[in-house]
Protein backbone atom coordinates (compact mmCIF):
# COMPACT_ATOMS: atom_id res chain seq x y z
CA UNK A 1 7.82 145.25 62.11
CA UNK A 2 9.11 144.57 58.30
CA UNK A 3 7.78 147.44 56.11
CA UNK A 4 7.37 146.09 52.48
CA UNK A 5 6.60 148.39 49.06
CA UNK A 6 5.62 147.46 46.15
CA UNK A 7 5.07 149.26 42.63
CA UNK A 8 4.40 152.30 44.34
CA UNK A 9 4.07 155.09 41.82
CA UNK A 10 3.03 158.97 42.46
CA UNK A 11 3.28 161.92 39.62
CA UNK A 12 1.99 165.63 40.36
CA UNK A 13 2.58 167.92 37.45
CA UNK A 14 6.43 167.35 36.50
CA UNK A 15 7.41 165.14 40.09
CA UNK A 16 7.43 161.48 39.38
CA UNK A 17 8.05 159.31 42.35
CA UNK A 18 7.95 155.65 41.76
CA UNK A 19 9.52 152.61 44.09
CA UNK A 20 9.46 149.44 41.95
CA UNK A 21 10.30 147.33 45.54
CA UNK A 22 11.69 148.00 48.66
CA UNK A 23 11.76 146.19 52.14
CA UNK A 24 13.13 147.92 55.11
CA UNK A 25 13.93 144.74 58.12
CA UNK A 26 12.44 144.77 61.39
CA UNK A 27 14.80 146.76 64.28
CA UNK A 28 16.67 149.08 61.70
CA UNK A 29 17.23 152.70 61.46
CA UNK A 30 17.33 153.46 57.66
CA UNK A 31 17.89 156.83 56.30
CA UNK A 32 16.29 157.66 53.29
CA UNK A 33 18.94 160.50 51.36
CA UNK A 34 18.27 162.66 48.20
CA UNK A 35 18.25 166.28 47.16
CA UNK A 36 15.99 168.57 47.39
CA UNK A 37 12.44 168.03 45.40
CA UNK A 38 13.67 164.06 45.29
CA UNK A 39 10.47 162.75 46.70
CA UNK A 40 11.70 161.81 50.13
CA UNK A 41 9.01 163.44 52.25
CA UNK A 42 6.44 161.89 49.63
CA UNK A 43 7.57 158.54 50.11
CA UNK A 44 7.61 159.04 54.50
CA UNK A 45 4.22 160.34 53.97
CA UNK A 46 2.87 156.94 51.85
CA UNK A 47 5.16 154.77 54.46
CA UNK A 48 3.26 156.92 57.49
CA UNK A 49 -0.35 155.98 55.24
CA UNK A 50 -0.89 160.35 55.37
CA UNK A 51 -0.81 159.74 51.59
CA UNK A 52 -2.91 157.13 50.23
CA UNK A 53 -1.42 155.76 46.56
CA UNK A 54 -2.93 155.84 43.45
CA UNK A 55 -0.85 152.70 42.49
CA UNK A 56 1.20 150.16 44.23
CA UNK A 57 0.71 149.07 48.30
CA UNK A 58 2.80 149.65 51.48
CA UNK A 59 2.47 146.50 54.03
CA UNK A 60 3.14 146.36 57.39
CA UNK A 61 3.76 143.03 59.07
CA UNK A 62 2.09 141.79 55.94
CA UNK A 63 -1.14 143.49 56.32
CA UNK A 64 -1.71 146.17 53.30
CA UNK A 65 -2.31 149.64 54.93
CA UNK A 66 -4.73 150.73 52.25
CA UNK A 67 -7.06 147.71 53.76
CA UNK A 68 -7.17 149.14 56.89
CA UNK A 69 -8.90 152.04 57.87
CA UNK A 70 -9.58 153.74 60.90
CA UNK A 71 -9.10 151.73 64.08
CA UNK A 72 -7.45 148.74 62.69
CA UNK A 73 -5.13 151.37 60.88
CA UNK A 74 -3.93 153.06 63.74
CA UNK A 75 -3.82 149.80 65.57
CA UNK A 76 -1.16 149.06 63.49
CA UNK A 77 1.07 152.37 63.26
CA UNK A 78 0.72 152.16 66.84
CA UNK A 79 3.18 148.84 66.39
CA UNK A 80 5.93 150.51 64.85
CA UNK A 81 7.78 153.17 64.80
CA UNK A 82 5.94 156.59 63.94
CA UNK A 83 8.19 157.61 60.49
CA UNK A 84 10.09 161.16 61.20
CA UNK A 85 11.06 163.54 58.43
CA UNK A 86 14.44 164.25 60.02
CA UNK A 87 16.28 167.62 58.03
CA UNK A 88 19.61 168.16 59.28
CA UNK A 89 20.25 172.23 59.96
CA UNK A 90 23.20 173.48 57.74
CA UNK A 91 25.04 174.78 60.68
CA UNK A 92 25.07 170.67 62.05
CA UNK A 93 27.63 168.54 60.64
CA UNK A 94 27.16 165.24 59.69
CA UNK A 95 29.92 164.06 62.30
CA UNK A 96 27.78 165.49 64.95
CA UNK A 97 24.59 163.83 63.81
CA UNK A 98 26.31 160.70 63.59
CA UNK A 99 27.17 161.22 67.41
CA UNK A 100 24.22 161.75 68.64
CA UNK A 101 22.93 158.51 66.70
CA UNK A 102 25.19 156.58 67.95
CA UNK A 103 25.32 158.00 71.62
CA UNK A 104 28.91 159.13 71.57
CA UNK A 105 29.26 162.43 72.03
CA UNK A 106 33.05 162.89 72.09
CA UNK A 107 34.77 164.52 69.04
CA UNK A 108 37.81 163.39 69.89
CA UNK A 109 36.16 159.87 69.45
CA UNK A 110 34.73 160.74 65.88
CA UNK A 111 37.77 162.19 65.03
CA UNK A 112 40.40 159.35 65.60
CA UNK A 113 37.87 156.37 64.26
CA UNK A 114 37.55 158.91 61.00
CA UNK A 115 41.06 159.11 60.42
């Protein structure tokens, strides 16, 4: 299901998160990167509807989530795909993620398509 955001705007103390627009396409995987204290799990949390915004709206298949409550809202999570926060350990490299993404779990694999 197409996830659409608009205006979406959040501020606690210092932290100011705001997505003007943003539409992530039906069958995907997108990653969603920053640093720490970038707003990242914020934004998962308004995508999931755990957070409900103060400004701007988060559709799914058209239908804005702060519309729906109860039933009808986990009606339609139930549709898509429950949003993971996903933290990579320090001691996992990004080749190895990358891997197991993709299935492949041979170095040597990695290796040769990297150089």
């Amino acid at each position: 299901m197409k996830v659409r955001v608009e205006d979406l705007h959040f501020s606690y103390g210092d932290f100011s998160l705001r997505v003007a627009g943003q539409t992530f396409a039906e069958a995907r995987v997108t990653s969603i990167v920053g640093p720490n204290g970038a707003g990242k799990s914020t934004f998962l949390k308004y995508l999931a509807a755990v957070l409900p915004s103060s400004r701007g709206s988060v559709f799914l298949a058209g239908k804005d989530l702060a519309a729906l409550s109860g039933k009808s809202l986990a009606r339609e999570m139930g549709k898509t795909v429950i949003v993971t926060l996903h933290t990579l350990d320090m001691a996992v490299k990004y080749s190895d993620e990358m891997m197991f993404m993709k299935g492949d779990a041979s170095r040597g694999r990695f290796a040769a398509a990297r150089d």
